[in-house]
N, C-alpha and C. Protein backbone atom coordinates (compact mmCIF):
# COMPACT_ATOMS: atom_id res chain seq x y z
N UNK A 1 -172.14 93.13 6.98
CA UNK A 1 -172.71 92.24 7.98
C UNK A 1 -173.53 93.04 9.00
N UNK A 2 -174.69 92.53 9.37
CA UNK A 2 -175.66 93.04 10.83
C UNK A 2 -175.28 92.14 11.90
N UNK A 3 -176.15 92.64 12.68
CA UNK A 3 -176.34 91.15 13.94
C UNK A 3 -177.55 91.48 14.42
N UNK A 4 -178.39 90.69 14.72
CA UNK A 4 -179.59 90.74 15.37
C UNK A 4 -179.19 90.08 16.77
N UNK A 5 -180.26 90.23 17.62
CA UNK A 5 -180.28 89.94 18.95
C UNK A 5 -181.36 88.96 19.55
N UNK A 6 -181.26 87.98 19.46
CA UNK A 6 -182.49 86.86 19.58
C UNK A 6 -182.17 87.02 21.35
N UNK A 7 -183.54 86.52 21.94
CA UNK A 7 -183.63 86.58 23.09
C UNK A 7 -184.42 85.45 23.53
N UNK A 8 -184.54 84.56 24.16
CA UNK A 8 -185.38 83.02 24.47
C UNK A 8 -185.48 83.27 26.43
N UNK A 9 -186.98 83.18 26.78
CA UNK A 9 -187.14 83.17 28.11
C UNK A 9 -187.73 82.25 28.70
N UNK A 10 -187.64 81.45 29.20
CA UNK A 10 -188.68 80.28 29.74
C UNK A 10 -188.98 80.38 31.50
N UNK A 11 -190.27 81.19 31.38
CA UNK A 11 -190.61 81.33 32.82
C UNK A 11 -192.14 80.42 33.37
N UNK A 12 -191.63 79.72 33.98
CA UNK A 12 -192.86 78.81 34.70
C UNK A 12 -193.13 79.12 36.11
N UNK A 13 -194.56 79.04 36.61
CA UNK A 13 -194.69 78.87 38.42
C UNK A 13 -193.92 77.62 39.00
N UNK A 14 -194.24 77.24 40.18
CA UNK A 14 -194.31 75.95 40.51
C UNK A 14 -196.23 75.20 40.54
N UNK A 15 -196.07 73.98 40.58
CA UNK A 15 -197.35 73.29 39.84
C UNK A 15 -198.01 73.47 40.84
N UNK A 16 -197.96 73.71 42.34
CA UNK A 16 -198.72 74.70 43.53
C UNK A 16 -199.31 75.88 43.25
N UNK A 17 -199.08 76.41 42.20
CA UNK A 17 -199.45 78.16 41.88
C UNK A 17 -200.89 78.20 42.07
N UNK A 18 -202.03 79.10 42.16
CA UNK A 18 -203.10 78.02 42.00
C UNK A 18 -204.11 79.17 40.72
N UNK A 19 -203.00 80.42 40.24
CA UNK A 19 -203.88 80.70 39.21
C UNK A 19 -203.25 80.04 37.92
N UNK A 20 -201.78 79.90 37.91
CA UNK A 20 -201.36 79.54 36.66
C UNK A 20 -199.95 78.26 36.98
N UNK A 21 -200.53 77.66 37.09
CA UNK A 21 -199.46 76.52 37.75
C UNK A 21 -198.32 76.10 36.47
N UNK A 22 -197.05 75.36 37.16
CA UNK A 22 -196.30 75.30 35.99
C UNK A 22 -196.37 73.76 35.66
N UNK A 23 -194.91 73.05 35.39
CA UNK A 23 -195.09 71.41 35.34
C UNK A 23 -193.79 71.14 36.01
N UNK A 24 -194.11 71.58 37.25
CA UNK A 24 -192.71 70.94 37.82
C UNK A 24 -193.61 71.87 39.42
N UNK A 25 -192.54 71.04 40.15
CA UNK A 25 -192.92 71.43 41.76
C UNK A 25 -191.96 72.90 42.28
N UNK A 26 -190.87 73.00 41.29
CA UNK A 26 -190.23 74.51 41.74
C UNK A 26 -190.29 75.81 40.41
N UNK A 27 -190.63 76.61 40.58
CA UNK A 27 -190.56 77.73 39.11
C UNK A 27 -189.33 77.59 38.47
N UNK A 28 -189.46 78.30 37.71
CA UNK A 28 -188.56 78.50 36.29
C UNK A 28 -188.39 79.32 36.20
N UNK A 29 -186.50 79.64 35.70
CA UNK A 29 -186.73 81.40 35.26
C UNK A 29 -185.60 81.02 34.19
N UNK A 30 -185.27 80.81 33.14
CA UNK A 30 -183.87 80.44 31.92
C UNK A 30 -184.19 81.70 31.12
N UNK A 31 -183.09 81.79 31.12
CA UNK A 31 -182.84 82.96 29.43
C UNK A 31 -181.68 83.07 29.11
N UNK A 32 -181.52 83.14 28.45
CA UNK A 32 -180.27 83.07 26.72
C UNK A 32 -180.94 84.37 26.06
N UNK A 33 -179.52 85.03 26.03
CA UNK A 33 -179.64 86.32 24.40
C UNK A 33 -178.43 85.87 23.92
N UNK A 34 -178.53 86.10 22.26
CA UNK A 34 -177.61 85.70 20.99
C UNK A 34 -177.35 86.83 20.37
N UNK A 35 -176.13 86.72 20.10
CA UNK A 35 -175.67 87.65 19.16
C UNK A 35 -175.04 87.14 17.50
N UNK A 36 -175.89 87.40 16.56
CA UNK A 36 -176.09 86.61 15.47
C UNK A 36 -175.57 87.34 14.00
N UNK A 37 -174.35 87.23 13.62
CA UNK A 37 -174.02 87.97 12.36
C UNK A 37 -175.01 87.47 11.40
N UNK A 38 -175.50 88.22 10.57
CA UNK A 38 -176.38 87.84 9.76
C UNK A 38 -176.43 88.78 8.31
N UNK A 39 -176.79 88.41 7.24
CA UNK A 39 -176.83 89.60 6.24
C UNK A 39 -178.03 89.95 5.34
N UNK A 40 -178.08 88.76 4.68
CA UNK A 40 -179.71 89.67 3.92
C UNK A 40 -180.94 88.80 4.60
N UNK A 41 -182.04 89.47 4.43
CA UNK A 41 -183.07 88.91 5.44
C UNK A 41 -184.05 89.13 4.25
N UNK A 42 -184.85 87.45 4.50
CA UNK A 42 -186.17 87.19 3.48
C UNK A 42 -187.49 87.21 4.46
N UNK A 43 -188.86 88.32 4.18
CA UNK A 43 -189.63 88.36 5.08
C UNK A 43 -191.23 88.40 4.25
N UNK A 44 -191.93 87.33 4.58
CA UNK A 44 -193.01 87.27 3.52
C UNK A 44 -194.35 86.57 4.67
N UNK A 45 -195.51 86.80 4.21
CA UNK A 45 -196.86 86.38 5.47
C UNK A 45 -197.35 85.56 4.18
N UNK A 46 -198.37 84.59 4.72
CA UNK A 46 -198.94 83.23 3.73
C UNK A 46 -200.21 84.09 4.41
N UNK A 47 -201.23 84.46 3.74
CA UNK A 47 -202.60 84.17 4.25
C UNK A 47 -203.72 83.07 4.68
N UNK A 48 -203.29 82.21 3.47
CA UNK A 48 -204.05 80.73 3.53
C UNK A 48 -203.16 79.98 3.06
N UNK A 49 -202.27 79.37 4.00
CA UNK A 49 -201.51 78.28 3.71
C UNK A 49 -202.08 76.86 3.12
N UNK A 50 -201.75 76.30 2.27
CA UNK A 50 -202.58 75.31 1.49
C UNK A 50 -203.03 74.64 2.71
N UNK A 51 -203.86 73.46 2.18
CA UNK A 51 -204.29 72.27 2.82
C UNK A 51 -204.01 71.18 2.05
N UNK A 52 -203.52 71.22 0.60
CA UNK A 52 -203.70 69.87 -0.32
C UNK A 52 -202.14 70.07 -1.06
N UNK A 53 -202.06 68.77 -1.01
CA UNK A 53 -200.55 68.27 -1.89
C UNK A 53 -201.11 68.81 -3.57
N UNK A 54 -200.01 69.59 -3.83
CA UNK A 54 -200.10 69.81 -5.52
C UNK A 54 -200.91 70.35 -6.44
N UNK A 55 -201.38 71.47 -5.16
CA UNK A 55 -202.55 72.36 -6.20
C UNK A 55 -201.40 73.08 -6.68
N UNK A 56 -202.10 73.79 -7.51
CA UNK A 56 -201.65 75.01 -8.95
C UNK A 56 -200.39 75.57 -7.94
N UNK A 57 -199.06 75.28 -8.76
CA UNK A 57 -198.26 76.19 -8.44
C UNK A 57 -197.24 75.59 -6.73
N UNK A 58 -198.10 74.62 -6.50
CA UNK A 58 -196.86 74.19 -5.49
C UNK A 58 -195.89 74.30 -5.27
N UNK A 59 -195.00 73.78 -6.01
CA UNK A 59 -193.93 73.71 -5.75
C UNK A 59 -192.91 75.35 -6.32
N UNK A 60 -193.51 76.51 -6.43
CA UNK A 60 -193.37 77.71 -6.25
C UNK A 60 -192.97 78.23 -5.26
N UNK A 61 -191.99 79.15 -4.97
CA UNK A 61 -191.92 79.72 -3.82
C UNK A 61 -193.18 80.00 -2.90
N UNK A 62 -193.31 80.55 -1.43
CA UNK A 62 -194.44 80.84 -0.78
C UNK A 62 -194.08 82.68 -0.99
N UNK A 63 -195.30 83.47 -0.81
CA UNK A 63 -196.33 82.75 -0.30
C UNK A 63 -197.35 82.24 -1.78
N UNK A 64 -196.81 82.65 -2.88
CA UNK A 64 -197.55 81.70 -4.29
C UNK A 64 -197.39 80.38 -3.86
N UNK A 65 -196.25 79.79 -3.50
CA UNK A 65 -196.67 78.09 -3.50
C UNK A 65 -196.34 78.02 -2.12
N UNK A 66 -195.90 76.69 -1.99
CA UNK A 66 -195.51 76.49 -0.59
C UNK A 66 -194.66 76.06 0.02
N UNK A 67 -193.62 76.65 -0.88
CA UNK A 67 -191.77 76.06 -0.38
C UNK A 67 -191.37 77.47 0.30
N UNK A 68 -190.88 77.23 1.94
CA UNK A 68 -190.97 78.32 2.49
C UNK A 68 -188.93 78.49 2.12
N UNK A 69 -188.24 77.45 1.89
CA UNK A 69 -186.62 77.93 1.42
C UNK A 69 -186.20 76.88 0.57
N UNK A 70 -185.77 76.95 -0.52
CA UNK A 70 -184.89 76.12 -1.23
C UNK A 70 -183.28 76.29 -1.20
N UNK A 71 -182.97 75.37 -0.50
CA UNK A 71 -181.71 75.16 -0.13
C UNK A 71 -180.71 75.22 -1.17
N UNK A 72 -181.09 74.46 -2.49
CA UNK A 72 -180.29 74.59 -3.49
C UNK A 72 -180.19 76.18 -3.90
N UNK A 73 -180.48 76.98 -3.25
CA UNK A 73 -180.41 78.22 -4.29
C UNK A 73 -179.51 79.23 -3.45
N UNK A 74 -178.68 78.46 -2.93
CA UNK A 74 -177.62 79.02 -1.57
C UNK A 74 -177.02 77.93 -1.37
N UNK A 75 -176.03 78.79 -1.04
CA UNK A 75 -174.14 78.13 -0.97
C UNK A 75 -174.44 77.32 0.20
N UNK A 76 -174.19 75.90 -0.21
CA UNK A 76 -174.03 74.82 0.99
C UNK A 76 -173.02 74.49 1.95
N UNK A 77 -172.56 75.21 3.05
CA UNK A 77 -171.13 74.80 3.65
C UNK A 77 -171.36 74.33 4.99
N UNK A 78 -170.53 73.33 5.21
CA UNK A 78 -170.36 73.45 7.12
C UNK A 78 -169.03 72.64 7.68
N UNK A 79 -168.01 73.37 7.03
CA UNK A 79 -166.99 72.62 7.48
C UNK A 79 -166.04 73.88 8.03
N UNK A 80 -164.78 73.39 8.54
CA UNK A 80 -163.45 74.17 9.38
C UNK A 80 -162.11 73.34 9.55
N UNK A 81 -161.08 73.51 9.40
CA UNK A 81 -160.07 73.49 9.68
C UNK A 81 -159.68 73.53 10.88
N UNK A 82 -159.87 74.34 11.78
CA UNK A 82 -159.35 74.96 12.74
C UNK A 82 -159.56 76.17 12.77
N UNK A 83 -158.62 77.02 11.64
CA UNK A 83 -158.62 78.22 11.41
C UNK A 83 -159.55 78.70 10.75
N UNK A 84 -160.19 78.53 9.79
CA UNK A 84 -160.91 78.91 9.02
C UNK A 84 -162.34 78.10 9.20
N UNK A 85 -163.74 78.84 9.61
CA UNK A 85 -164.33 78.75 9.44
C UNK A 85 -165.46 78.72 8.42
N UNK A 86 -166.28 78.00 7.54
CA UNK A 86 -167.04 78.24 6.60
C UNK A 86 -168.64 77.68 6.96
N UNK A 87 -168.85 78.50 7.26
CA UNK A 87 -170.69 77.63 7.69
C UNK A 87 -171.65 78.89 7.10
N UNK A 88 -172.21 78.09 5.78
CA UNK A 88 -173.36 78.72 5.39
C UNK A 88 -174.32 77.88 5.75
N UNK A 89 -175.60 79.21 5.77
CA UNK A 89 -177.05 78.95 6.65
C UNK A 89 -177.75 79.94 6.66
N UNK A 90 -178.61 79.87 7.45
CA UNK A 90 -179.60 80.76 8.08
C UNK A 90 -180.38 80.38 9.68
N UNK A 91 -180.57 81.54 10.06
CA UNK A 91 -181.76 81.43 10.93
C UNK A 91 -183.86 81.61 10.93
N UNK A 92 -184.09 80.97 11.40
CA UNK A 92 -185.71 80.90 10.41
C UNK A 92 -186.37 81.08 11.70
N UNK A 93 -187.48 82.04 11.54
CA UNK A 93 -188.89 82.49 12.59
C UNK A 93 -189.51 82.10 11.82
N UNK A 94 -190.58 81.24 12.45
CA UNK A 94 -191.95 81.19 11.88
C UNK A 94 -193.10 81.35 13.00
N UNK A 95 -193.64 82.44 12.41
CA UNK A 95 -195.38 82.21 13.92
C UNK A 95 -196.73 81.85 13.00
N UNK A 96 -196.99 80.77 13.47
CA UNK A 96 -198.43 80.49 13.20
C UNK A 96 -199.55 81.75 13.73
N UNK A 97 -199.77 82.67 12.58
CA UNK A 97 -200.84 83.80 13.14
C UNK A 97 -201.96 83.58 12.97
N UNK A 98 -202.42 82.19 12.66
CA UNK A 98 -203.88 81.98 13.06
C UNK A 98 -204.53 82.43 14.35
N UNK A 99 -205.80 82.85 14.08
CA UNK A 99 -206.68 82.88 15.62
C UNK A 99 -206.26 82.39 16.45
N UNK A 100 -206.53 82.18 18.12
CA UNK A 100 -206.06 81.34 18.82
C UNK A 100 -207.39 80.32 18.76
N UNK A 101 -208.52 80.87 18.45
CA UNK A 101 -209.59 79.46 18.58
C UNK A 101 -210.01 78.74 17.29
N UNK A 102 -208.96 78.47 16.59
CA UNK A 102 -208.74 77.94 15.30
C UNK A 102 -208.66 76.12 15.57
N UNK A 103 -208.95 75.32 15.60
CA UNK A 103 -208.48 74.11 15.53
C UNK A 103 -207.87 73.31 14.82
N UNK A 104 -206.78 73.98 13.94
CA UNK A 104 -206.28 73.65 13.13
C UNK A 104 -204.70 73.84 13.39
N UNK A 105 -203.77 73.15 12.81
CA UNK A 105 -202.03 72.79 12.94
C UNK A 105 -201.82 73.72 11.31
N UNK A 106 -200.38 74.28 11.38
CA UNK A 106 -199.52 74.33 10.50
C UNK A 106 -198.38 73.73 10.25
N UNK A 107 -198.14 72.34 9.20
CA UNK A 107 -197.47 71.35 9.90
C UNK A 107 -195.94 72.24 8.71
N UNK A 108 -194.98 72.17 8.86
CA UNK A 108 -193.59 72.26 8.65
C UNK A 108 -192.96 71.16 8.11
N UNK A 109 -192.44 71.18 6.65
CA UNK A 109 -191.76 69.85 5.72
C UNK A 109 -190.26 69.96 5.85
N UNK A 110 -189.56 69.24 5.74
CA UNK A 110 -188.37 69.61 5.09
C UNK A 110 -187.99 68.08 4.27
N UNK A 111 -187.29 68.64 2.84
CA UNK A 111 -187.25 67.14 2.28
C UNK A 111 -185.77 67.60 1.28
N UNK A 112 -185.26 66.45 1.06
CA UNK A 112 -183.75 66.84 0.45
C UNK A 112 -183.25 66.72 -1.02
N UNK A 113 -184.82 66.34 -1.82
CA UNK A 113 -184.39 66.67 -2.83
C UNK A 113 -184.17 68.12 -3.68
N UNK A 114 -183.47 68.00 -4.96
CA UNK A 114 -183.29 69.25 -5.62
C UNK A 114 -184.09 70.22 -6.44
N UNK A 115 -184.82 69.22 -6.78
CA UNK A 115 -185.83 69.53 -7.74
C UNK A 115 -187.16 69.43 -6.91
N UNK A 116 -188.20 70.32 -6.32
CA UNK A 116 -189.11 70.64 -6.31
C UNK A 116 -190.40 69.85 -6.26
N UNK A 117 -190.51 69.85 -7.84
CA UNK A 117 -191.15 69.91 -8.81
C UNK A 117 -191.20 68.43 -9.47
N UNK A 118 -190.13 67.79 -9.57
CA UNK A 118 -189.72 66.21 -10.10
C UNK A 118 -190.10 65.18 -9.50
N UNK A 119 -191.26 64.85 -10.20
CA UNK A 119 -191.72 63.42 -9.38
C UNK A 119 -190.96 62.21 -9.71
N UNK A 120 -189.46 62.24 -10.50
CA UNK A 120 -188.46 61.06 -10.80
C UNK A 120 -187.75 59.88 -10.11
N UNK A 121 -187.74 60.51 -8.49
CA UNK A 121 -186.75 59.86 -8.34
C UNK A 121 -186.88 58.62 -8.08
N UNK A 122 -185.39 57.74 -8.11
CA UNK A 122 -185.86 56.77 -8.19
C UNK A 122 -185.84 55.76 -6.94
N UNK A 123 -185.69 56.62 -5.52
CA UNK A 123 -185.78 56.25 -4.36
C UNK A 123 -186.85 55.26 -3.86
N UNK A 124 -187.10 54.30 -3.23
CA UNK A 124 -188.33 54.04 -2.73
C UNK A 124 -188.43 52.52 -3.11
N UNK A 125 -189.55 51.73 -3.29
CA UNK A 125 -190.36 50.92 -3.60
C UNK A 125 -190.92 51.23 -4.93
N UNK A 126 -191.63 50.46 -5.52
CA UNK A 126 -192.41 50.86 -6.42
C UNK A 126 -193.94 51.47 -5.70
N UNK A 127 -194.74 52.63 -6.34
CA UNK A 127 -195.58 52.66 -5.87
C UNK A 127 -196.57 52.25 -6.78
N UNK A 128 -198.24 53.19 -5.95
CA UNK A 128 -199.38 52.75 -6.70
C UNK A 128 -199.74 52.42 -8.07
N UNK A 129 -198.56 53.57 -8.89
CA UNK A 129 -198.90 54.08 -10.00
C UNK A 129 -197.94 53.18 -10.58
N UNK A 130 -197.01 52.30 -10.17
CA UNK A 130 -195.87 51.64 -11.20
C UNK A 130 -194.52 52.21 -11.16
N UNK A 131 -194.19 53.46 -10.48
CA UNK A 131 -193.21 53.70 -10.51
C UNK A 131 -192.17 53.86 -9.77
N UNK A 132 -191.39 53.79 -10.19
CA UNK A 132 -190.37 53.33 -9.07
C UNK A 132 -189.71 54.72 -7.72
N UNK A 133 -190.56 54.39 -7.06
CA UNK A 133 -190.64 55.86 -5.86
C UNK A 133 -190.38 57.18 -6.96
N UNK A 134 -191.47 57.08 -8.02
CA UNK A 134 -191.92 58.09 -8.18
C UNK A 134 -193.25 58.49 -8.26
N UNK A 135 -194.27 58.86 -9.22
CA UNK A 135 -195.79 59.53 -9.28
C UNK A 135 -195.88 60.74 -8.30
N UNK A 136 -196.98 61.33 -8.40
CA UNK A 136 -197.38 62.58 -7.95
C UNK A 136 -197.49 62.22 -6.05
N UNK A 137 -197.80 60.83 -5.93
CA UNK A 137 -197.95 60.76 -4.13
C UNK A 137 -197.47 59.82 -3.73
N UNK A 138 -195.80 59.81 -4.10
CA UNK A 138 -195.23 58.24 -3.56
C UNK A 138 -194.56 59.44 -2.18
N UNK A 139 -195.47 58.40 -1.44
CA UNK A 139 -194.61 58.62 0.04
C UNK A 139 -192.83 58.60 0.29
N UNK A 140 -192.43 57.72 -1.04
CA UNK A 140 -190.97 57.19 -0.67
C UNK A 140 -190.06 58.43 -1.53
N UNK A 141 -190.98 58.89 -2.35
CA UNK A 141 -190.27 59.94 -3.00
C UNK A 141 -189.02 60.85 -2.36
N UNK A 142 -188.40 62.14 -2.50
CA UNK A 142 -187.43 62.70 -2.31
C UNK A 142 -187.92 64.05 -2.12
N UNK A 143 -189.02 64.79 -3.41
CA UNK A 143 -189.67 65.84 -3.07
C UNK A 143 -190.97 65.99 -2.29
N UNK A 144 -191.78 67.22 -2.49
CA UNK A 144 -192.71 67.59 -1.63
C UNK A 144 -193.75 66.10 -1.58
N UNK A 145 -194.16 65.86 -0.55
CA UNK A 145 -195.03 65.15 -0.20
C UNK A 145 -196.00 66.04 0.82
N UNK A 146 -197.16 65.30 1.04
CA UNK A 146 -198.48 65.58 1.93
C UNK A 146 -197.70 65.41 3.25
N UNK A 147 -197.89 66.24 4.30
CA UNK A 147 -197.17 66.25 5.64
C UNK A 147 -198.22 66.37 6.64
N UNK A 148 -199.56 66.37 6.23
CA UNK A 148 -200.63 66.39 7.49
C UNK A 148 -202.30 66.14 6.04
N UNK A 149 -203.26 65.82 6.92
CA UNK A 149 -204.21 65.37 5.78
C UNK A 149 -205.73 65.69 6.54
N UNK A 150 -205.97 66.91 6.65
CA UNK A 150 -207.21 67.71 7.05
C UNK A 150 -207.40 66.62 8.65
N UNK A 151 -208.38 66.13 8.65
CA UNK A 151 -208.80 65.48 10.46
C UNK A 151 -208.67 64.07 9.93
N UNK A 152 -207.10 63.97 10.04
CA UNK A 152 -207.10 62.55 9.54
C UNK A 152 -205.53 61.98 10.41
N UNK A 153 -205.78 60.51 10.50
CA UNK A 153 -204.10 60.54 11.12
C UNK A 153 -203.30 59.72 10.29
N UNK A 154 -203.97 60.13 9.08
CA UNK A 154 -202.96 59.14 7.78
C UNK A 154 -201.42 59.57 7.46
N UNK A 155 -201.10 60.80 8.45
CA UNK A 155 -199.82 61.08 8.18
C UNK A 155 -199.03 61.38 9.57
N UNK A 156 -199.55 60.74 10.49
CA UNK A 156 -199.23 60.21 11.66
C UNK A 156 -197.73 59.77 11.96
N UNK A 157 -197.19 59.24 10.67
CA UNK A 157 -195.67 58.88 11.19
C UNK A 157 -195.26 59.25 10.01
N UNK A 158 -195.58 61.10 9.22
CA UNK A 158 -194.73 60.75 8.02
C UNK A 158 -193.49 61.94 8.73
N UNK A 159 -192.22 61.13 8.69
CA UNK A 159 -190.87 61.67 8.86
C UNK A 159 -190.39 63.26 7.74
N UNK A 160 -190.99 63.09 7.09
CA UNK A 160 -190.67 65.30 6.60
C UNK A 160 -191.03 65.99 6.94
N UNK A 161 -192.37 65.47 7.95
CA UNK A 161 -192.88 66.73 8.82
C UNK A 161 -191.79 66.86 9.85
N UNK A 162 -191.26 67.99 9.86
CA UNK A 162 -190.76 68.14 11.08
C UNK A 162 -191.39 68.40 12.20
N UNK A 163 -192.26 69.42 12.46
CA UNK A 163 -192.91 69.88 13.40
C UNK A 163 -193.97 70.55 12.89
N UNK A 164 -194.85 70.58 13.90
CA UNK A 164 -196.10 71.30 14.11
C UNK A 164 -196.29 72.60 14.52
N UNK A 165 -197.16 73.88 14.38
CA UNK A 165 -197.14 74.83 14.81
C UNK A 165 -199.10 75.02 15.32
N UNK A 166 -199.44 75.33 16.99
CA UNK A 166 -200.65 75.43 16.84
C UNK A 166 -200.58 76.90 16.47
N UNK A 167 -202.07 77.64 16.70
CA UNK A 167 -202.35 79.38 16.27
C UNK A 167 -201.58 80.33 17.76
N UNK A 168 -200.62 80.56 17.11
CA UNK A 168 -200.15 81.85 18.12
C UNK A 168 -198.66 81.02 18.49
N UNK A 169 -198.15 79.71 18.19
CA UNK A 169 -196.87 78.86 18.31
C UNK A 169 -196.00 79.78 17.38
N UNK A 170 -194.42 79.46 17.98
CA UNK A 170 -193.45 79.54 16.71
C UNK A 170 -192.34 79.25 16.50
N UNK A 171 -191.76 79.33 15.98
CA UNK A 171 -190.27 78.13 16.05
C UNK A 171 -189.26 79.34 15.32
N UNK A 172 -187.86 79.17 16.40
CA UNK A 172 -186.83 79.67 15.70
C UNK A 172 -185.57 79.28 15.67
N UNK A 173 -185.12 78.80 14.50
CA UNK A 173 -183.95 77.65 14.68
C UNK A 173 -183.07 77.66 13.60
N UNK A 174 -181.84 77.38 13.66
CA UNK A 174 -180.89 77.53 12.19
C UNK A 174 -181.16 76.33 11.48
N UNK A 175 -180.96 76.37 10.04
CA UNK A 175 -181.13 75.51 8.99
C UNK A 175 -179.83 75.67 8.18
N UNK A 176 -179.67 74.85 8.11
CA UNK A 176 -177.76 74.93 7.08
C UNK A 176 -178.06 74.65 5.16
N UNK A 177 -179.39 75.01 4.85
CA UNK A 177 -179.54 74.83 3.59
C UNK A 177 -179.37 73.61 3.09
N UNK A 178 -179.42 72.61 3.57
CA UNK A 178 -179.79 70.71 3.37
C UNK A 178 -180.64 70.46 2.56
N UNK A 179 -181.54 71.11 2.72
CA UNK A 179 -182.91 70.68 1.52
C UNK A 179 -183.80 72.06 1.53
N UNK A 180 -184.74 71.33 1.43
CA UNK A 180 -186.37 72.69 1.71
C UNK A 180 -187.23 72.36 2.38
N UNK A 181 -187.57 73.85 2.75
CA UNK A 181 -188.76 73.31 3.79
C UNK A 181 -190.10 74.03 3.52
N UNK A 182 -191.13 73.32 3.71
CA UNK A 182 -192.63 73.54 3.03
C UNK A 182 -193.32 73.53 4.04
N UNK A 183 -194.78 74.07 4.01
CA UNK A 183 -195.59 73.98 4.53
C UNK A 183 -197.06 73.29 4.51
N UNK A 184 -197.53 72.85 5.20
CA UNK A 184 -199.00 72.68 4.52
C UNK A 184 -200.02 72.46 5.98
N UNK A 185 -201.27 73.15 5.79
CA UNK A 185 -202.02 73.36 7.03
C UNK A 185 -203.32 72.36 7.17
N UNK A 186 -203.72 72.08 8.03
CA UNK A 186 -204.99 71.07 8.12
C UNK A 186 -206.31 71.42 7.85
N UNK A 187 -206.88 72.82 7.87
CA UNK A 187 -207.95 73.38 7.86
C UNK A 187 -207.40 74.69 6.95
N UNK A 188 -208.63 75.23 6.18
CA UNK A 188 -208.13 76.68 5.29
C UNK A 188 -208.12 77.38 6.47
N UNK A 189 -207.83 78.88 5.99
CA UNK A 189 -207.80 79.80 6.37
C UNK A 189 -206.95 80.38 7.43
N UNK A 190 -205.49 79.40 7.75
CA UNK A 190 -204.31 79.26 8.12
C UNK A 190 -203.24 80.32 7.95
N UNK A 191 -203.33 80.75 8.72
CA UNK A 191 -202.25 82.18 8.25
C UNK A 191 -200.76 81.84 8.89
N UNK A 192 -199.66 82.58 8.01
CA UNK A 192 -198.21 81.88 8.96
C UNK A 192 -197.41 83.62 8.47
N UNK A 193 -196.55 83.75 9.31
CA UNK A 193 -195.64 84.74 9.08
C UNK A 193 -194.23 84.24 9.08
N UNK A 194 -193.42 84.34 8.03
CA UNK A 194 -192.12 83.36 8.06
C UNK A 194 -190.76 84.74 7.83
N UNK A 195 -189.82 84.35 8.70
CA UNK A 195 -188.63 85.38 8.69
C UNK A 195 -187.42 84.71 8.61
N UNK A 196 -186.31 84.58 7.30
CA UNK A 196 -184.86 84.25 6.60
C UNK A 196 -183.93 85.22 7.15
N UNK A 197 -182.96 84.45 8.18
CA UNK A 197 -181.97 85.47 8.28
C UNK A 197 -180.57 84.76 7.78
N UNK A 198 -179.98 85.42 6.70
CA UNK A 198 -179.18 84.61 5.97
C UNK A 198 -177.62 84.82 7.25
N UNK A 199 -177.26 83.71 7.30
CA UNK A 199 -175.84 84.04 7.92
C UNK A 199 -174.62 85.23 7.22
C-alpha cells in the first residue's frame, strides 16, 4: 500500500477587491489535505479526445478509444459490518489541458452498463431503428451514448454526462467502480490528462 496526499484550497477576495474580486462580500480561505491509501495507479494523456459517438474503436480503452475506466474489470465492493471494512474504488484526476483560448468543453460520461460495445439492451422505448432501447444511438440505451454534440444543445439534458471540463478545469473525486466513464469533446483538438488511483 502507498498514500498520496491530495490537498484542495479555495481562496477568494471579497467582491470589493477591485483587481480580482470574489462572489461573496467577505474572502475565503478553506483547505482540506487527505491522506489516501492507495495502490496501483493508471496514468495516460488523450491528445484529441473524440468529438463523435462510435468512430473506429470506441468503445476501446482511452487513449485508443474513449472509455476512460471500466468498472467491470475491478472488484465491486462497498459494504461493512462494523468491523470489517470492504470498499473497493478509486480516486480519479482529470485536467482538461486544452489551451485556455479554446472554446470548446470536455464533457465526462458515466453509464452502467457491462458491455461497452453492446447495442442490446433491452432498456428503453423502442427507438428509431425498431429496437427495443437498442441500435447504435438509442438515447435509452445502457452503454456509451453521445454526451455533448459539437455547437449544439441537443444534449442539453442528457443525464450520463456527468460534468463538464472547460481548458485548464479539473475534477478529482472517488468512483466506486459502478459503471464507466467516457469522454467525448465538442471541438477537435481537445487534449485531457487522466490519473487512476486504485484504493
Amino acid at each position: 500500500m502507498a498514500i498520496i496526499k491530495p490537498t484542495l484550497q479555495l481562496i477568494a477576495n471579497a467582491a470589493t477587491n477591485a483587481t480580482s474580486p470574489g462572489p461573496m462580500s467577505t474572502s475565503l480561505n478553506l483547505g482540506v489535505t487527505g491522506s489516501l491509501t492507495v495502490d496501483l495507479v493508471d496514468h495516460f494523456t488523450i491528445p484529441d479526445v473524440r468529438t463523435t459517438y462510435e468512430e473506429t474503436n470506441f468503445a476501446e480503452m482511452a487513449p485508443l478509444g474513449q472509455v476512460l475506466v471500466k468498472g467491470a474489470d475491478f472488484t465491486q465492493a462497498a459494504k461493512s459490518d462494523g468491523t470489517t471494512l470492504t470498499h473497493n474504488g478509486c480516486w480519479i484526476y482529470i485536467l482538461n489541458t486544452t489551451a485556455v483560448t479554446s472554446k470548446h468543453i470536455i464533457a465526462i460520461g458515466h453509464t452502467t452498463h457491462a458491455d461497452i460495445a453492446d447495442d442490446s439492451a433491452t432498456v428503453g422505448p423502442i427507438d428509431a431503428t425498431g429496437t427495443a432501447g437498442g441500435g447504435n444511438d438509442a438515447d435509452a440505451d445502457l452503454d456509451l451514448t453521445p454526451i455533448v454534440e459539437a455547437n449544439t444543445d441537443n444534449r442539453n439534458e442528457e443525464n450520463k454526462r456527468l460534468f463538464s471540463l472547460r481548458p485548464g478545469e479539473f475534477a478529482f473525486f472517488p468512483y466506486d467502480y459502478t459503471g464507466m466513464l467516457y469522454c467525448q469533446a465538442t471541438g477537435a483538438s481537445q487534449s485531457l490528462e487522466f490519473w487512476r488511483f486504485d484504493r
